[in-house]
C-alpha atoms as a PDB file:
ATOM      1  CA  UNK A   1     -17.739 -38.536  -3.590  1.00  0.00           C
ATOM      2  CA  UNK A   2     -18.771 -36.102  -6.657  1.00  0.00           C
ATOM      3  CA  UNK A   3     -20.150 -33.775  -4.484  1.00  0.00           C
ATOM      4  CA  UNK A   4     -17.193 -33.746  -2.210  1.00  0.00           C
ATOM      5  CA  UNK A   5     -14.841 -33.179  -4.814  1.00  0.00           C
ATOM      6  CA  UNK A   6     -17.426 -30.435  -5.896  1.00  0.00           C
ATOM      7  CA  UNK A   7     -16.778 -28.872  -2.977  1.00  0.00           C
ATOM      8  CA  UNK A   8     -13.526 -29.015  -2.702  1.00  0.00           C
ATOM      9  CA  UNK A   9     -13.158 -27.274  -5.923  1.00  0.00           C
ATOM     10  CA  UNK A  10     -15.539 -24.645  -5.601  1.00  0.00           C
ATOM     11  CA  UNK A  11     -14.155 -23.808  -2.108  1.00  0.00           C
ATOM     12  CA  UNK A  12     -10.661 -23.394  -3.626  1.00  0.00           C
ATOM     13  CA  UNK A  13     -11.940 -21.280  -6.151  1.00  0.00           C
ATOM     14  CA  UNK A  14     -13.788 -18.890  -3.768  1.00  0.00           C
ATOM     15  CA  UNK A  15     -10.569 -18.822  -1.687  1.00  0.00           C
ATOM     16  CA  UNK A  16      -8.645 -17.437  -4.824  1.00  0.00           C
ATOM     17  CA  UNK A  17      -9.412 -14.040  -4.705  1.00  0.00           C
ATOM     18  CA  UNK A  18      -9.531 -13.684  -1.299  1.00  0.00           C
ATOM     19  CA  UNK A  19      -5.436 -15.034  -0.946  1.00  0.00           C
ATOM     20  CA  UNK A  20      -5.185 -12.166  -3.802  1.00  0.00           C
ATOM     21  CA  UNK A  21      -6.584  -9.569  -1.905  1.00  0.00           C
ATOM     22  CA  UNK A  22      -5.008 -10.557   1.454  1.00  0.00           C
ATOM     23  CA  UNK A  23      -1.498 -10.540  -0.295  1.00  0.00           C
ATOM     24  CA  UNK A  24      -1.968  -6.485  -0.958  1.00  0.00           C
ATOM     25  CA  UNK A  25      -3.183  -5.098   2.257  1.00  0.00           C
ATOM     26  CA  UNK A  26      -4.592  -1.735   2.720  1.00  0.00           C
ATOM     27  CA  UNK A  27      -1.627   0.783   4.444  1.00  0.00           C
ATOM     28  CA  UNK A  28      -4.416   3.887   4.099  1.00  0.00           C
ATOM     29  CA  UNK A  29      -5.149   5.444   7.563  1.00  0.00           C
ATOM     30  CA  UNK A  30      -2.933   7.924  10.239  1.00  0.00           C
ATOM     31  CA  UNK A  31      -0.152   6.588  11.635  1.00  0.00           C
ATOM     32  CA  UNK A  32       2.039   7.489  14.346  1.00  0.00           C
ATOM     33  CA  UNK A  33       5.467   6.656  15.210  1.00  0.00           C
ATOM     34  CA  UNK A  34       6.246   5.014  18.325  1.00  0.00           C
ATOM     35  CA  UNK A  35       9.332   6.220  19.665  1.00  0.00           C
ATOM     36  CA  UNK A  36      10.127   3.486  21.967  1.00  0.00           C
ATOM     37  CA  UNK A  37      10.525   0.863  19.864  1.00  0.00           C
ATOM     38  CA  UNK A  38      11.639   2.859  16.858  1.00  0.00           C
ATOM     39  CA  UNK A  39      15.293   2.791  15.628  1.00  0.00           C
ATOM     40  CA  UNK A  40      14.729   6.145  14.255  1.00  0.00           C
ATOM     41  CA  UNK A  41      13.661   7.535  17.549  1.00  0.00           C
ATOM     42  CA  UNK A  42      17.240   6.477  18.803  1.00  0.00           C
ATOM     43  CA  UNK A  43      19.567   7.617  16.156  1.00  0.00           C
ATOM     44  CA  UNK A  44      22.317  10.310  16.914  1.00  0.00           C
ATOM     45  CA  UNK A  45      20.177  13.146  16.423  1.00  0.00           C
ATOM     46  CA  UNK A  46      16.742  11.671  16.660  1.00  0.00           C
ATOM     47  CA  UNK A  47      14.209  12.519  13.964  1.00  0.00           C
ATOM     48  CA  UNK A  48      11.422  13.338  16.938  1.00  0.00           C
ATOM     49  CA  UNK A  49       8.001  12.683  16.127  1.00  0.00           C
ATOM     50  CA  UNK A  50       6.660  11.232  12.789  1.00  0.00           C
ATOM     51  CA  UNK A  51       3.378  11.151  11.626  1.00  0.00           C
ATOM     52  CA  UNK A  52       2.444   9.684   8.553  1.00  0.00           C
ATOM     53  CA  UNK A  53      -1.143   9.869   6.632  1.00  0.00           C
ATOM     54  CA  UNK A  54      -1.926   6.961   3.990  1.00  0.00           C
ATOM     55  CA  UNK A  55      -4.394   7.253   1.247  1.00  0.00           C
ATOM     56  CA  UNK A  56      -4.297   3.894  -0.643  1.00  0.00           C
ATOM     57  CA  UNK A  57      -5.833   2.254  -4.059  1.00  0.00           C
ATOM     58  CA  UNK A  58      -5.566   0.107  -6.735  1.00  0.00           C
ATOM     59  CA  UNK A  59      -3.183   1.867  -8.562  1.00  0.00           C
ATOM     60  CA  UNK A  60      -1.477   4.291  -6.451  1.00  0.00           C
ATOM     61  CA  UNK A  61      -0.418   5.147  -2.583  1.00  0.00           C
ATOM     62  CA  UNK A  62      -0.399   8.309  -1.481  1.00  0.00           C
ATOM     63  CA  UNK A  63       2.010   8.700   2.192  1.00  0.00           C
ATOM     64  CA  UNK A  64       2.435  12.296   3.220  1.00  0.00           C
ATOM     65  CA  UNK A  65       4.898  12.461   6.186  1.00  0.00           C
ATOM     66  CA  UNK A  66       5.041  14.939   8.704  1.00  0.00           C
ATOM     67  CA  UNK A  67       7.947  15.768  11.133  1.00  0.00           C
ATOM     68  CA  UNK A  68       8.774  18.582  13.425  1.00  0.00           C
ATOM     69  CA  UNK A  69      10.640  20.516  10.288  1.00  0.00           C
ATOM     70  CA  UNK A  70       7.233  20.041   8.049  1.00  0.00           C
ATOM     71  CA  UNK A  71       5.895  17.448   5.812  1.00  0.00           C
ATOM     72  CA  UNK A  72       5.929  16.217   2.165  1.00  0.00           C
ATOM     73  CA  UNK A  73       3.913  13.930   0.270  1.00  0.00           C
ATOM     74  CA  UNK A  74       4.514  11.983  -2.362  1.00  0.00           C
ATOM     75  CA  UNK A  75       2.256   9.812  -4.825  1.00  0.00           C
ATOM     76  CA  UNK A  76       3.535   6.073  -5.767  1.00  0.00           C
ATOM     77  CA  UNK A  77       2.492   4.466  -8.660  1.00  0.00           C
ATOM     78  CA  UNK A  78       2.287   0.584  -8.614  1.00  0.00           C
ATOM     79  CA  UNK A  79       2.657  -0.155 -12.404  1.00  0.00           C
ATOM     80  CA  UNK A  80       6.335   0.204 -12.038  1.00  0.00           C
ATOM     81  CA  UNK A  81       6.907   3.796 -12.844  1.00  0.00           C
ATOM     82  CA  UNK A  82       9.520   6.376 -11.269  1.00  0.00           C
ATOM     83  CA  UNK A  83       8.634   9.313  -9.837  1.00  0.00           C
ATOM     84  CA  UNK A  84      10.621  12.212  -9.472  1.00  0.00           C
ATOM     85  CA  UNK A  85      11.804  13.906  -5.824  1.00  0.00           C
ATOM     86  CA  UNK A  86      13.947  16.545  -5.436  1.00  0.00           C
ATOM     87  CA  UNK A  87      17.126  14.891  -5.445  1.00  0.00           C
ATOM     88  CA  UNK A  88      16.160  11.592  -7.108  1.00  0.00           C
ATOM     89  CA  UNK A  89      13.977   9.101  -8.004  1.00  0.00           C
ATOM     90  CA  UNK A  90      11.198   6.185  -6.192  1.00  0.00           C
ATOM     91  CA  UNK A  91       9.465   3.155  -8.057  1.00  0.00           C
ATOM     92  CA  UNK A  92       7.044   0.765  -5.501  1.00  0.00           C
ATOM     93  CA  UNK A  93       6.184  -2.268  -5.793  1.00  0.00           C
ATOM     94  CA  UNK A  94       4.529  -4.962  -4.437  1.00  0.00           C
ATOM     95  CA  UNK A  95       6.099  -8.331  -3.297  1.00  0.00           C
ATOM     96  CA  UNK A  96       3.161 -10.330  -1.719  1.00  0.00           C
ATOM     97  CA  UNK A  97       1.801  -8.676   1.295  1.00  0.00           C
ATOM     98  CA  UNK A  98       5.029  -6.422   1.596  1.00  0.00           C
ATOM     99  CA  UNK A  99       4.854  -2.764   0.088  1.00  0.00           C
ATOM    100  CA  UNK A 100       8.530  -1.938  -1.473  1.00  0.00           C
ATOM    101  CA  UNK A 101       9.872   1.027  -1.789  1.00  0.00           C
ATOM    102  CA  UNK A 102      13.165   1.721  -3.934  1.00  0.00           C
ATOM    103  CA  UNK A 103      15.253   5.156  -4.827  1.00  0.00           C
ATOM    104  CA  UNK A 104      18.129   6.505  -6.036  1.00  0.00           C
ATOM    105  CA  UNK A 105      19.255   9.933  -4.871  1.00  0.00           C
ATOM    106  CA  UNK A 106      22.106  12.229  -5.683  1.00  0.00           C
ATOM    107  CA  UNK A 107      23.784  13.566  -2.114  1.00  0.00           C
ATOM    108  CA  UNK A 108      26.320  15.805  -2.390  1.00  0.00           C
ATOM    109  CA  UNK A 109      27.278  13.811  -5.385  1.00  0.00           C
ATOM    110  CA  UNK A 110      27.714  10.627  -4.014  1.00  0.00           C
ATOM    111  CA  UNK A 111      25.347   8.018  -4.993  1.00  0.00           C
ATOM    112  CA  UNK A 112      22.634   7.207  -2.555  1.00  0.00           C
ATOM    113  CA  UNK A 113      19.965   4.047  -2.928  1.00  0.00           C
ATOM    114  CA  UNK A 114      17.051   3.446  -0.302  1.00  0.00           C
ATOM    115  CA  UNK A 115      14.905   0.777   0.442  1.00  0.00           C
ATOM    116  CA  UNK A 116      11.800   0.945   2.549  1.00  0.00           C
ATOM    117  CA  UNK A 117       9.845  -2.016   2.950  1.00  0.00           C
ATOM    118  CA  UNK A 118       6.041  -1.853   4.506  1.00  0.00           C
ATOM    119  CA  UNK A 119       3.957  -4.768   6.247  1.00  0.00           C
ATOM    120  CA  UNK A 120       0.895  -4.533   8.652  1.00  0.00           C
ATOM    121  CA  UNK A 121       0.871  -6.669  11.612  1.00  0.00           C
ATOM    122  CA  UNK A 122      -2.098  -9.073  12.009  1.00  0.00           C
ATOM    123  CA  UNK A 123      -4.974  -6.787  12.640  1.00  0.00           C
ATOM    124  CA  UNK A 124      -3.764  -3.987  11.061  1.00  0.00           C
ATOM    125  CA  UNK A 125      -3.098  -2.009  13.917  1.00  0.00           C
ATOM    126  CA  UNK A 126       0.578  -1.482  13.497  1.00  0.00           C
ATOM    127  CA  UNK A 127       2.909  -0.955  10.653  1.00  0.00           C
ATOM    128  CA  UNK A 128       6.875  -1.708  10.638  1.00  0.00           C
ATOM    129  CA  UNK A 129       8.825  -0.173   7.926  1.00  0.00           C
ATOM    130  CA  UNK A 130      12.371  -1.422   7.179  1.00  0.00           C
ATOM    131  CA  UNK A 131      14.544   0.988   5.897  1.00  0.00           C
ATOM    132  CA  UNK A 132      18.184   0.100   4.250  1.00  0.00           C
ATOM    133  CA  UNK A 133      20.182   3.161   2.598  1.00  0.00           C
ATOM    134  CA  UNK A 134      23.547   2.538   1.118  1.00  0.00           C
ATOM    135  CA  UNK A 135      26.077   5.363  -0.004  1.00  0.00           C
ATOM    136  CA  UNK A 136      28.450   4.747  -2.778  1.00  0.00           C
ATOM    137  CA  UNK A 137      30.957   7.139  -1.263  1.00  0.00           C
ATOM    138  CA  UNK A 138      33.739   5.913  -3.380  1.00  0.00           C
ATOM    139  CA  UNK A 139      36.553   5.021  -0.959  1.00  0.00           C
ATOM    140  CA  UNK A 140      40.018   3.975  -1.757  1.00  0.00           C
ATOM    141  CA  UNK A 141      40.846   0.548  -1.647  1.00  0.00           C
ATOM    142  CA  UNK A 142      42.754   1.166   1.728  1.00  0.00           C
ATOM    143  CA  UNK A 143      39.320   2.048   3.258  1.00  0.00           C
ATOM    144  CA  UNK A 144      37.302  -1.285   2.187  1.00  0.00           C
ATOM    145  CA  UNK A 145      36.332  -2.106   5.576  1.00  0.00           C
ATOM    146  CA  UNK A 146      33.980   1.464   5.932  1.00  0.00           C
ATOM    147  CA  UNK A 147      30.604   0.666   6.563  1.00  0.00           C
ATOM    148  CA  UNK A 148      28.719   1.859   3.755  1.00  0.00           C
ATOM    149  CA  UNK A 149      24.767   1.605   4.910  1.00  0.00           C
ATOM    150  CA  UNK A 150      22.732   1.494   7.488  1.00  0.00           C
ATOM    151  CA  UNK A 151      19.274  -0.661   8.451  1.00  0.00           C
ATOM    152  CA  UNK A 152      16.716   0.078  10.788  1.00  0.00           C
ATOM    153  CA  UNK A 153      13.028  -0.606  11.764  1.00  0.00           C
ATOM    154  CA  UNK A 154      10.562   1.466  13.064  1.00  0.00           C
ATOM    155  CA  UNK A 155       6.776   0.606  14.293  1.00  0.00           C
ATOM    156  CA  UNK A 156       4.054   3.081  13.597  1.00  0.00           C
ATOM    157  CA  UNK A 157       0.599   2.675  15.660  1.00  0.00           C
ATOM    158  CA  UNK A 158      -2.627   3.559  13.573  1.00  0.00           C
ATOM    159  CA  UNK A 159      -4.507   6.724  14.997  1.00  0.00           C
ATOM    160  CA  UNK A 160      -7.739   5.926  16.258  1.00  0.00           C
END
């Protein structure tokens, strides 16, 4: 019976760090956008192709996106702090397995928050990012029914 119990504890010890390390997955690689199931792919004016190149750690994430018009990168630190954009500002975070994205942006000075949220599929082979972006556009009461956001998903297939 001791050394069962032994066990038991020892194995749930072991299995500690590896729930730990399974909760923050690794996003780094080359990822590509698949169109057809990608809400981004269908919008209005569609966005085209995406390609996005990860370089993780401990402490930051590195994504630099390209698209037909060019590419940017941009460096998140996980402790929390902001980082500064062009027209605003990003924190990331994570919240179990899930990488978070926030930011606040000023658009043609209306008020614009964004939230991108990151998981890996099992195996790692594909990515879906959630995006939500709200405007505070400031409409008059008469108007309360506008839509004021917009949600999509989009699925990105790692590069081989």
């Amino acid at each position: 019976m001791k050394t069962w119990l032994s066990a038991v504890v020892v194995a749930s010890l072991v299995s500690v760090p590896s729930l730990s390390a399974q909760g923050r997955p690794d996003f780094s690689g080359t990822w590509k956008m698949d169109s057809s199931r990608s809400e981004s792919a269908a919008q209005a004016e569609p966005i085209g192709p995406v390609t996005l190149v990860i370089a993780q750690t401990p402490n930051d994430v590195k994504i630099e996106t390209t698209r037909a018009q060019g590419s940017s990168a941009v460096t998140y630190k996980f402790d929390g702090s902001k980082v500064t954009v062009s027209n605003g500002t990003l924190t990331t975070h994570w919240d179990g397995a899930k990488l978070v994205t926030e930011g606040v942006f000023d658009v043609n000075g209306a008020a614009v928050t964004m939230t991108e949220i990151r998981t890996l599929a099992a195996g790692g082979s594909e990515m879906l990012v959630e995006k939500t972006v709200v405007v505070q556009h400031g409409y008059p009461d008469t108007l309360k029914g506008t839509q004021n956001y917009v949600a999509g998903k989009d699925v990105f297939v790692r590069a081989q």
